[in-house]
N, C-alpha and C. Protein backbone atom coordinates (compact mmCIF):
# COMPACT_ATOMS: atom_id res chain seq x y z
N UNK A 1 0.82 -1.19 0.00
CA UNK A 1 0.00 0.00 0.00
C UNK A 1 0.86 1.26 0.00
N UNK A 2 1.79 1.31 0.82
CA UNK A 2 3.03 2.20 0.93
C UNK A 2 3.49 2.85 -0.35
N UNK A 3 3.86 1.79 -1.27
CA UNK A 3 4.49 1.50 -2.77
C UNK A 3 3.23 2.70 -3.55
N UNK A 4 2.50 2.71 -3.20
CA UNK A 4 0.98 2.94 -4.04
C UNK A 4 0.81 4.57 -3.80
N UNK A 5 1.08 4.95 -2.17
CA UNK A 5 0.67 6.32 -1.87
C UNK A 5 1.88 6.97 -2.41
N UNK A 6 3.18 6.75 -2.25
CA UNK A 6 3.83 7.67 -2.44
C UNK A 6 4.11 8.08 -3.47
N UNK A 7 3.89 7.28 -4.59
CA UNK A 7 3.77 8.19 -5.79
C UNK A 7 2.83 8.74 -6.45
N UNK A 8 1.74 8.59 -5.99
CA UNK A 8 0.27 9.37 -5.90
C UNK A 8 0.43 10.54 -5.22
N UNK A 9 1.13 10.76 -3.98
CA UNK A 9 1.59 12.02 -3.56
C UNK A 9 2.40 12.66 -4.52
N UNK A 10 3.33 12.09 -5.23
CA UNK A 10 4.44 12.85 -5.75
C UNK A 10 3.50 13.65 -7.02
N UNK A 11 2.72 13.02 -8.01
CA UNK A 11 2.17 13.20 -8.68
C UNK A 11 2.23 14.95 -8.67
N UNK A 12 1.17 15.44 -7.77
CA UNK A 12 0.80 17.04 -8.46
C UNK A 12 1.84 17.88 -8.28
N UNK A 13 2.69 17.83 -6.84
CA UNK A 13 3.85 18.57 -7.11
C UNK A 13 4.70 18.41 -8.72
N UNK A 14 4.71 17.01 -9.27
CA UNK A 14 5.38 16.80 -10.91
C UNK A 14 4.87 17.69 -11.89
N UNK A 15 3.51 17.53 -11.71
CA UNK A 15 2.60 17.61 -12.75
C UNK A 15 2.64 19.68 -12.63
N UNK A 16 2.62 20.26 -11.87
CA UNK A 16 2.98 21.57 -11.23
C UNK A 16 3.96 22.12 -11.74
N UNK A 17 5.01 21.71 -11.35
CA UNK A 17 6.61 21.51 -12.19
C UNK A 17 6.15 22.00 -13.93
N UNK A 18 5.58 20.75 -14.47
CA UNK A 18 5.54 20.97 -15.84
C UNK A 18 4.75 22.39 -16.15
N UNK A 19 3.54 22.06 -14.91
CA UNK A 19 2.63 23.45 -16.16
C UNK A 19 2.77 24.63 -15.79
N UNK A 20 3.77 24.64 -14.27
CA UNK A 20 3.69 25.99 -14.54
C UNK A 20 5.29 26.61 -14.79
N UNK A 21 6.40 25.58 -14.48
CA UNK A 21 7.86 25.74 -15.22
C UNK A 21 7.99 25.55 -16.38
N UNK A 22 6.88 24.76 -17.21
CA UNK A 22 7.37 23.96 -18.80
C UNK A 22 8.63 23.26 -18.70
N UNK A 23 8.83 22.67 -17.28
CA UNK A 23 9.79 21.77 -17.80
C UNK A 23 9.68 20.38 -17.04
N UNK A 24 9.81 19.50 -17.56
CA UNK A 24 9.53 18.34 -17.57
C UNK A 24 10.33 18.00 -16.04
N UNK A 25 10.07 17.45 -14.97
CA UNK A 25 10.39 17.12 -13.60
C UNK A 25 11.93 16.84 -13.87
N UNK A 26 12.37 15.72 -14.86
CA UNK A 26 13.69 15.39 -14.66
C UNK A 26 14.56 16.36 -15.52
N UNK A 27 14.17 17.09 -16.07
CA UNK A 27 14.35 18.63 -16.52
C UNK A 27 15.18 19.12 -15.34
N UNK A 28 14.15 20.02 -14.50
CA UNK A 28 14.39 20.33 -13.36
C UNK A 28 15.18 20.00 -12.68
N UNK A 29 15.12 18.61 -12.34
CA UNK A 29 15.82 18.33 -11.38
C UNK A 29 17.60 18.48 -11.97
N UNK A 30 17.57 18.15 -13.05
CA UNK A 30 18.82 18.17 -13.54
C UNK A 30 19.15 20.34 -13.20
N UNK A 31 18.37 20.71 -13.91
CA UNK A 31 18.35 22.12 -13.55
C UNK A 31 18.59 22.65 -12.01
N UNK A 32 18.32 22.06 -11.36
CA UNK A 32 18.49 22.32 -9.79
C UNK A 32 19.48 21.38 -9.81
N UNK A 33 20.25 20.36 -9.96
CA UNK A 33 21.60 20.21 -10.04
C UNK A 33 22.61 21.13 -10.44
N UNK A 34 22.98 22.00 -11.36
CA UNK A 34 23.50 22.48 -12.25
C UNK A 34 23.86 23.65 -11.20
N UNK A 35 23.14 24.08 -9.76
CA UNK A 35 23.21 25.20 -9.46
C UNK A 35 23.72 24.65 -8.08
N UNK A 36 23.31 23.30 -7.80
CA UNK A 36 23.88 22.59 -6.46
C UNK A 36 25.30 22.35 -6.90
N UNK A 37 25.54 21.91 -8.42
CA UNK A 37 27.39 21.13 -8.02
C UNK A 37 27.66 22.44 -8.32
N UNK A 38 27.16 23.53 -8.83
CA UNK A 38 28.18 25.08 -8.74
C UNK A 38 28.71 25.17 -7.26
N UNK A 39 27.43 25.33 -6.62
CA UNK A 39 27.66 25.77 -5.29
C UNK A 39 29.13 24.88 -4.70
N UNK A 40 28.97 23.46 -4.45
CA UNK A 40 29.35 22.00 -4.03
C UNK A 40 31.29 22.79 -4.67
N UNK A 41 31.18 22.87 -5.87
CA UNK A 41 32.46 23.37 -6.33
C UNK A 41 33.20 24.60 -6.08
N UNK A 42 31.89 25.68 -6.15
CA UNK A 42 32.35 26.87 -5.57
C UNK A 42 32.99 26.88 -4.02
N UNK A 43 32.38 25.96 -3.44
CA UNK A 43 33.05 25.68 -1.96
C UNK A 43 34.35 25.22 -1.86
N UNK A 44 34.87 24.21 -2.80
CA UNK A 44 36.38 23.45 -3.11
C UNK A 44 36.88 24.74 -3.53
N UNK A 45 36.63 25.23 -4.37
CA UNK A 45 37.62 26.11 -5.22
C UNK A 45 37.94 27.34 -4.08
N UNK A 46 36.66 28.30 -3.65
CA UNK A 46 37.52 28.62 -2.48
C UNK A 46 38.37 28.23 -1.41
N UNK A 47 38.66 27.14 -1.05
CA UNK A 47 39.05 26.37 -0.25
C UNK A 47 40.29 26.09 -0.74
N UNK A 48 40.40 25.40 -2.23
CA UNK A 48 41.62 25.62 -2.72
C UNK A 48 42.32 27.06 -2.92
N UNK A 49 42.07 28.04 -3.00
CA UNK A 49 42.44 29.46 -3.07
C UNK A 49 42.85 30.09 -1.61
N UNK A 50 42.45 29.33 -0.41
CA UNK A 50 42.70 29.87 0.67
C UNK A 50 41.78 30.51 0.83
N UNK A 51 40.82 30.90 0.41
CA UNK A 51 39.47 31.85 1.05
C UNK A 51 38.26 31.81 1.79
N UNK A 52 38.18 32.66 2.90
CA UNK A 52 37.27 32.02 3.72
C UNK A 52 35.66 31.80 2.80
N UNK A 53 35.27 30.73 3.35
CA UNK A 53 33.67 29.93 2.59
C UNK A 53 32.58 30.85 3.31
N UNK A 54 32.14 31.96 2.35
CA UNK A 54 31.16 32.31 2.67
C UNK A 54 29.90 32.34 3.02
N UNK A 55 28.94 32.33 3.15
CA UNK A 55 27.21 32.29 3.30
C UNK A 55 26.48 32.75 2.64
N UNK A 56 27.23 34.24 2.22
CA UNK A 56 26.97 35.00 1.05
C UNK A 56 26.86 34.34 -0.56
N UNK A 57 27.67 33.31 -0.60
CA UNK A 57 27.54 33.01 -2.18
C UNK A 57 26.50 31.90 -2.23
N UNK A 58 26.16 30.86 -1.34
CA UNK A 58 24.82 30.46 -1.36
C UNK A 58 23.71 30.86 -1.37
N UNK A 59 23.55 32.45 -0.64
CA UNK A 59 22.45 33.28 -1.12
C UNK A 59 22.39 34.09 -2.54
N UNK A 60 23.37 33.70 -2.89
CA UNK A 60 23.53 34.03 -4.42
C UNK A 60 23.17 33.21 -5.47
N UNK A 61 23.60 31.96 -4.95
CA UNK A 61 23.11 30.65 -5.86
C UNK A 61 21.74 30.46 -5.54
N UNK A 62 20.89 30.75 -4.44
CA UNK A 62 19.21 30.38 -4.41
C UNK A 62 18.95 31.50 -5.00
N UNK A 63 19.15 33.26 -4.47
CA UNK A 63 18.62 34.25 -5.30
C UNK A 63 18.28 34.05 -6.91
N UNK A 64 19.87 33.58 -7.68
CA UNK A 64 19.89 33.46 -8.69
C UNK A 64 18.96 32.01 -9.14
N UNK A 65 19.02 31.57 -8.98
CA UNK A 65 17.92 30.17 -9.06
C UNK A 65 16.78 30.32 -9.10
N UNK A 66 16.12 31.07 -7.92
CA UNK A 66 14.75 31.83 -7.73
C UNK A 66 14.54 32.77 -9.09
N UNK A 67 15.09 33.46 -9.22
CA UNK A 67 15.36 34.59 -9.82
C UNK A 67 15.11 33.95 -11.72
N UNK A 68 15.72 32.87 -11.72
CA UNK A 68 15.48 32.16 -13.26
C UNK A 68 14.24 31.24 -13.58
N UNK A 69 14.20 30.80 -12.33
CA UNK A 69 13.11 29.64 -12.37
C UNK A 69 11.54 30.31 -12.43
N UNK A 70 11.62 32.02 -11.70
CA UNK A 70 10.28 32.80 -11.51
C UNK A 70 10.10 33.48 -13.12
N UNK A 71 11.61 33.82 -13.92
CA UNK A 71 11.29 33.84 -15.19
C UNK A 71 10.48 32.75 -16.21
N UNK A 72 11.54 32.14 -15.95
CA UNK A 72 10.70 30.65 -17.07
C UNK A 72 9.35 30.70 -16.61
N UNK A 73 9.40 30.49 -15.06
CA UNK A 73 7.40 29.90 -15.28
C UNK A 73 6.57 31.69 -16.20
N UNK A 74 7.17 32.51 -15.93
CA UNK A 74 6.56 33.82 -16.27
C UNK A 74 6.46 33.74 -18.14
N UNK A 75 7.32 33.43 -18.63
CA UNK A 75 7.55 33.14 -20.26
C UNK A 75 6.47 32.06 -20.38
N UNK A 76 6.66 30.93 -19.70
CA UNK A 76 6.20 29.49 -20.46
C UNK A 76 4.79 29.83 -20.24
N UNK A 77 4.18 30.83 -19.11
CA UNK A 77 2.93 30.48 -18.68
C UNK A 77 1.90 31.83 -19.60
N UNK A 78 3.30 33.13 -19.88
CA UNK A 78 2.37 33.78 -21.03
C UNK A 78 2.94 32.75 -22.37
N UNK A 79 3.46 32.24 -22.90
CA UNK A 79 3.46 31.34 -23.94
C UNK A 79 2.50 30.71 -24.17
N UNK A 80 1.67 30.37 -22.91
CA UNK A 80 0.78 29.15 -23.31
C UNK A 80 -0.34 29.89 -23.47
N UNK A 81 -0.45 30.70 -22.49
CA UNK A 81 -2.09 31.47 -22.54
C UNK A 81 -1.98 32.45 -23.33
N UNK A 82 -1.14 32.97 -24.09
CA UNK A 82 -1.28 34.18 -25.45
C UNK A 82 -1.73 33.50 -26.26
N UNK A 83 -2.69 34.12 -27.12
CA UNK A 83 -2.43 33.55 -28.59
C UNK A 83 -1.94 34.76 -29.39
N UNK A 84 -0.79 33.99 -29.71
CA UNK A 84 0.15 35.13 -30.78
C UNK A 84 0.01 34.87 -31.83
N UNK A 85 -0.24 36.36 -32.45
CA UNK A 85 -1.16 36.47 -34.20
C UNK A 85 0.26 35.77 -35.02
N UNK A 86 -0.66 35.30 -36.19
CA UNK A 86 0.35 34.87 -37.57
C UNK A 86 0.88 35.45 -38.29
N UNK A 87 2.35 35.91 -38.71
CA UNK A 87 2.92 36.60 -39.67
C UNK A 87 3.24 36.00 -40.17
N UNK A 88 2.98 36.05 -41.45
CA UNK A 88 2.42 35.41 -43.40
C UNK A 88 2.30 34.30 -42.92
N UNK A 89 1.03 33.78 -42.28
CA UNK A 89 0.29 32.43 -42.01
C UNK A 89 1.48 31.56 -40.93
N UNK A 90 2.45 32.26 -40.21
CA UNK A 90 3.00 30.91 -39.44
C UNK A 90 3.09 31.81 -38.06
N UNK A 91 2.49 31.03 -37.27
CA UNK A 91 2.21 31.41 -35.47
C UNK A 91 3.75 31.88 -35.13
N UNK A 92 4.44 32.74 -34.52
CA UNK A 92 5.11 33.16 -33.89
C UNK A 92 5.33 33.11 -32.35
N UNK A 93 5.77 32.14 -31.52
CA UNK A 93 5.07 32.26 -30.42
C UNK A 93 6.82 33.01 -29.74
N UNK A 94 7.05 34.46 -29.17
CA UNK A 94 7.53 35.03 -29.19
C UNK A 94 8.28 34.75 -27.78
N UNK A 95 7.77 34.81 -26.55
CA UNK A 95 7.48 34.46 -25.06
C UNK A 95 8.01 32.86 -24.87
N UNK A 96 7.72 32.11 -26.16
CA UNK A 96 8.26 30.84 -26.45
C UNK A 96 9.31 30.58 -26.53
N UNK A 97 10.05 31.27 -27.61
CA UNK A 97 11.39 31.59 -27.80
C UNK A 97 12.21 32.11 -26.66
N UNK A 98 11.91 33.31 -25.88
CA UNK A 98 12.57 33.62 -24.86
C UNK A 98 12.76 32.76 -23.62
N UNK A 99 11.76 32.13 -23.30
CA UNK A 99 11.77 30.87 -22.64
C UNK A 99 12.80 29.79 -22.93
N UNK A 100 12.77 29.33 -24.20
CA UNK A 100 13.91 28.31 -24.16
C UNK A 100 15.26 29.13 -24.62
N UNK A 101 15.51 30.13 -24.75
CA UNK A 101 16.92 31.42 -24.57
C UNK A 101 17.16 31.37 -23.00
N UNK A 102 16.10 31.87 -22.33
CA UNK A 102 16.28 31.88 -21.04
C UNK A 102 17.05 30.45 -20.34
N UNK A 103 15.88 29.66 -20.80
CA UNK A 103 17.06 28.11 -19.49
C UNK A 103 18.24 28.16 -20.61
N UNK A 104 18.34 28.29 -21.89
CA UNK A 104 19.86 27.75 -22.29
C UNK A 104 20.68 28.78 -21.77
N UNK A 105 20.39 29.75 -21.56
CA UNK A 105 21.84 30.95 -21.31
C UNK A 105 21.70 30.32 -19.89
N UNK A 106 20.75 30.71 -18.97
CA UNK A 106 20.85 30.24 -17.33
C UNK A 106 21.44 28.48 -17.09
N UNK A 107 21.23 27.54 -17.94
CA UNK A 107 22.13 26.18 -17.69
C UNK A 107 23.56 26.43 -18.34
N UNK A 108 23.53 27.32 -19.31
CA UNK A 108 25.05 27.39 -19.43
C UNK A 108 25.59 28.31 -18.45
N UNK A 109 24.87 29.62 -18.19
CA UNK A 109 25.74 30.05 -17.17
C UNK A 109 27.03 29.15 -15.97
N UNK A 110 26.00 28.30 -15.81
CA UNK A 110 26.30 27.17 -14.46
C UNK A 110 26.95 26.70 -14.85
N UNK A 111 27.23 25.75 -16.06
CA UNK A 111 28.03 24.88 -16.12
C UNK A 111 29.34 25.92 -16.81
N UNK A 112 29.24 26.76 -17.25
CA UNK A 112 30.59 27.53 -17.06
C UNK A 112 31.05 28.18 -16.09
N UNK A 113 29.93 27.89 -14.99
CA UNK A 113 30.52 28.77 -13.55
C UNK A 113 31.13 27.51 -12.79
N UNK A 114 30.78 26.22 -13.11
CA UNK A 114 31.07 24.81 -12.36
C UNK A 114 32.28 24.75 -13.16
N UNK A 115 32.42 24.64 -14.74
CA UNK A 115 33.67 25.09 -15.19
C UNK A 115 35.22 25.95 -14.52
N UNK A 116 34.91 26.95 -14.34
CA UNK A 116 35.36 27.95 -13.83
C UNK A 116 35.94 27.45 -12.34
N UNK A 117 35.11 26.80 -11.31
CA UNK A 117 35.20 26.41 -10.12
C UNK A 117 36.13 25.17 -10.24
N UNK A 118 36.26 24.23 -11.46
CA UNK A 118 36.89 23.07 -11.57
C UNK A 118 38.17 23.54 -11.92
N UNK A 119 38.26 24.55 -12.55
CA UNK A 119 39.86 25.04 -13.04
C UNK A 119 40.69 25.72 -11.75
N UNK A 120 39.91 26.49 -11.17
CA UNK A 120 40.58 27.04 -9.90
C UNK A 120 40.77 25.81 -8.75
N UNK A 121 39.99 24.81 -8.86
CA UNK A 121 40.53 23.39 -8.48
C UNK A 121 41.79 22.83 -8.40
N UNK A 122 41.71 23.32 -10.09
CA UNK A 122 43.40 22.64 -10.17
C UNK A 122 43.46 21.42 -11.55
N UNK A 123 41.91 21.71 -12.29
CA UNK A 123 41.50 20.56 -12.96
C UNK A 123 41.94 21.05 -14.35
N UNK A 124 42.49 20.52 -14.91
CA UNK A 124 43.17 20.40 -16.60
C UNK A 124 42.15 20.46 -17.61
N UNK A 125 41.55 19.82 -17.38
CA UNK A 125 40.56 19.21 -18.58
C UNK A 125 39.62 20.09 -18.71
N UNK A 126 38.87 20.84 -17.16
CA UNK A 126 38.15 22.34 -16.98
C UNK A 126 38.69 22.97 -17.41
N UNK A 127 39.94 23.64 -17.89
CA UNK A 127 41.25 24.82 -18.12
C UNK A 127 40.93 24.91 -19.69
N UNK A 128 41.22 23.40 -20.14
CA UNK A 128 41.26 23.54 -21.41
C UNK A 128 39.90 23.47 -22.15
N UNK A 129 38.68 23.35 -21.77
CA UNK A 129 37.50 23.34 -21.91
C UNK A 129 36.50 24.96 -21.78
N UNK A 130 37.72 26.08 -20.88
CA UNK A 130 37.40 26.96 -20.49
C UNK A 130 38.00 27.57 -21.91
N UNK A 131 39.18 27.86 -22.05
CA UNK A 131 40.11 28.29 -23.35
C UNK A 131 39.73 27.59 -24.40
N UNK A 132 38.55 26.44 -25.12
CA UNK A 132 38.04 26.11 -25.95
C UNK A 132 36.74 27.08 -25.66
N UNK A 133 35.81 26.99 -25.07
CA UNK A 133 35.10 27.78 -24.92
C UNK A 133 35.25 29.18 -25.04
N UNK A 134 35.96 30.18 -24.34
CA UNK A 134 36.38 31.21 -24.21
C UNK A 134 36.73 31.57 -26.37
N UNK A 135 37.54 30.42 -27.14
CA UNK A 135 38.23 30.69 -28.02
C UNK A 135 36.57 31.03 -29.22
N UNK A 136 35.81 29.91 -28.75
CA UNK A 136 34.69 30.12 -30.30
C UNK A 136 33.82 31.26 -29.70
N UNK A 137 33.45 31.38 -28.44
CA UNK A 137 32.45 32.27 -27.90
C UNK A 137 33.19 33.75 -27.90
N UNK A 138 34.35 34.15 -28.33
CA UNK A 138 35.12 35.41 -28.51
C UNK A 138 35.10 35.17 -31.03
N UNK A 139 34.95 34.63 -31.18
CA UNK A 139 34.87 34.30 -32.67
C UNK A 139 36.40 34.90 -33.35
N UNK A 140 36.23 34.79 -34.53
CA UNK A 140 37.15 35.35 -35.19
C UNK A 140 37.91 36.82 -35.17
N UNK A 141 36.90 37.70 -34.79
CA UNK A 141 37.29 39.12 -34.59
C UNK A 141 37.26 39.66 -32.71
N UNK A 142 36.87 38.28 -32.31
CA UNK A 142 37.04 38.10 -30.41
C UNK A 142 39.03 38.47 -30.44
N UNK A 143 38.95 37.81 -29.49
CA UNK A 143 40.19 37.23 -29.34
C UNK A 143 41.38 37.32 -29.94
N UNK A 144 41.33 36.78 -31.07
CA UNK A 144 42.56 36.24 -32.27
C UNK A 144 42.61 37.84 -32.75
N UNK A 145 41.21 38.86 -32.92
CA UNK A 145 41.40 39.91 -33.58
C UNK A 145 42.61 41.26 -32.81
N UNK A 146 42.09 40.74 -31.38
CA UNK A 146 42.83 41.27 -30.40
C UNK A 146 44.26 41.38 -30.26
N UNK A 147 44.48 40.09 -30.02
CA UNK A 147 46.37 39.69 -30.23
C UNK A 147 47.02 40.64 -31.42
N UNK A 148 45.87 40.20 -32.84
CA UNK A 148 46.57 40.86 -34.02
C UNK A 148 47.39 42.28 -33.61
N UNK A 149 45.76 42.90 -33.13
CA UNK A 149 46.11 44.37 -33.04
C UNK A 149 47.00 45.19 -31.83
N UNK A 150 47.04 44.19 -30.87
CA UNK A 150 47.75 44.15 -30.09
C UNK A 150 49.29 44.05 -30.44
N UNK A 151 49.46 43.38 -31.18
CA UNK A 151 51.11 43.09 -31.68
C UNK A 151 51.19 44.09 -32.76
N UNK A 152 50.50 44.66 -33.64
CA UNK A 152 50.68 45.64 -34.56
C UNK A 152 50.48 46.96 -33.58
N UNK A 153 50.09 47.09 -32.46
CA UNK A 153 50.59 48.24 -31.81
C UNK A 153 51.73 48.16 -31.21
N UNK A 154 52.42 46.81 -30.57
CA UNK A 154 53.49 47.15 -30.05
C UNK A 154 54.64 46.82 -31.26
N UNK A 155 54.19 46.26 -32.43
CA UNK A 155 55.12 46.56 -33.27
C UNK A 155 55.12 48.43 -33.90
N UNK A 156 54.11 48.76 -33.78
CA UNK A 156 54.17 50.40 -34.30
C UNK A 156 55.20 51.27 -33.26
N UNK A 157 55.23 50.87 -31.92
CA UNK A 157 55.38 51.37 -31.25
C UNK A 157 57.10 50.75 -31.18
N UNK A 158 57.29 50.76 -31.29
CA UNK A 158 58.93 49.86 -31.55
C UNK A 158 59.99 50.32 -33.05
N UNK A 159 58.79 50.86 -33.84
CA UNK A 159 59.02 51.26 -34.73
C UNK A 159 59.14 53.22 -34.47
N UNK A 160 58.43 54.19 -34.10
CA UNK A 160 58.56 54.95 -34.03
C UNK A 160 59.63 55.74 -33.11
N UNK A 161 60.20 55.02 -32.44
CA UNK A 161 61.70 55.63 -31.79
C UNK A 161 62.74 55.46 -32.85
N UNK A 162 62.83 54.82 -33.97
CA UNK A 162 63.48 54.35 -34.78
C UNK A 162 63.96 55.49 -35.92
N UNK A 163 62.57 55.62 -35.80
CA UNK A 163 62.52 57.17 -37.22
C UNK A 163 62.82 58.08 -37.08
């Protein structure tokens, strides 16, 4: 009987989850991971740095959590109840789009902040995953454009005592 109630309990809190986050429970939960091993890491990494473990940055990680999770349900829940007019016959659902922008920038945030926390670790594979990242998300005129102009100023500049 045991076996029977408790997932009959679990039920509407799930079902809640979906309609009013739009995201599917094991969604979530993975999503509320993403902000626990930040934290979990952010704690090592200060620790490896010598710095005292604050209280403050866990109220940063629920603020910010709160703070994303009160968006999404706010997008997904005008998404569902708008009806957004058709431009040249194809539905636009606008609130839709920002919604799934929203969790991808907010799950990547994390896992480049868990990133970030694994390199100040001491972890290799985070380092070079950070500087792969860092290299396409700066593009062609990021980064690489930088150095250029960077070395053509200190070559200009090397050059004009000369003349």
């Amino acid at each position: 009987m045991i076996k029977l109630v408790v997932p009959l309990l679990m039920i509407p809190p799930l079902e809640l989850l979906d309609r009013v986050l739009g995201l599917h429970p094991l969604v979530f939960i993975a999503f509320l991971m993403l902000y626990f091993i930040d934290w979990i890491t952010g704690i090592s990494a200060a620790k490896s740095r010598g710095e005292e473990v604050l209280s403050k940055k866990l109220d940063r990680i629920v603020v910010s959590f709160v703070m994303y999770a009160s968006l999404l349900a706010i997008f997904h829940i005008f998404s569902v109840e708008y009806k957004w007019p058709a431009a040249f016959g194809i539905e636009v659902n606008f609130a839709s789009a920002v919604f799934f922008g929203l969790f991808s920038v907010s799950s990547l945030k994390q896992f480049y902040s868990i990133l970030e926390n694994r390199r100040d670790i001491g972890d290799k594979t985070a380092k070079v995953a950070i500087m792969a990242i860092d290299y396409f998300m700066t593009g062609k005129w990021g980064m690489i454009w930088k150095l250029i102009k960077d070395k053509a100023a200190k070559d200009e500049a090397e050059k004009k005592p000369t003349e």
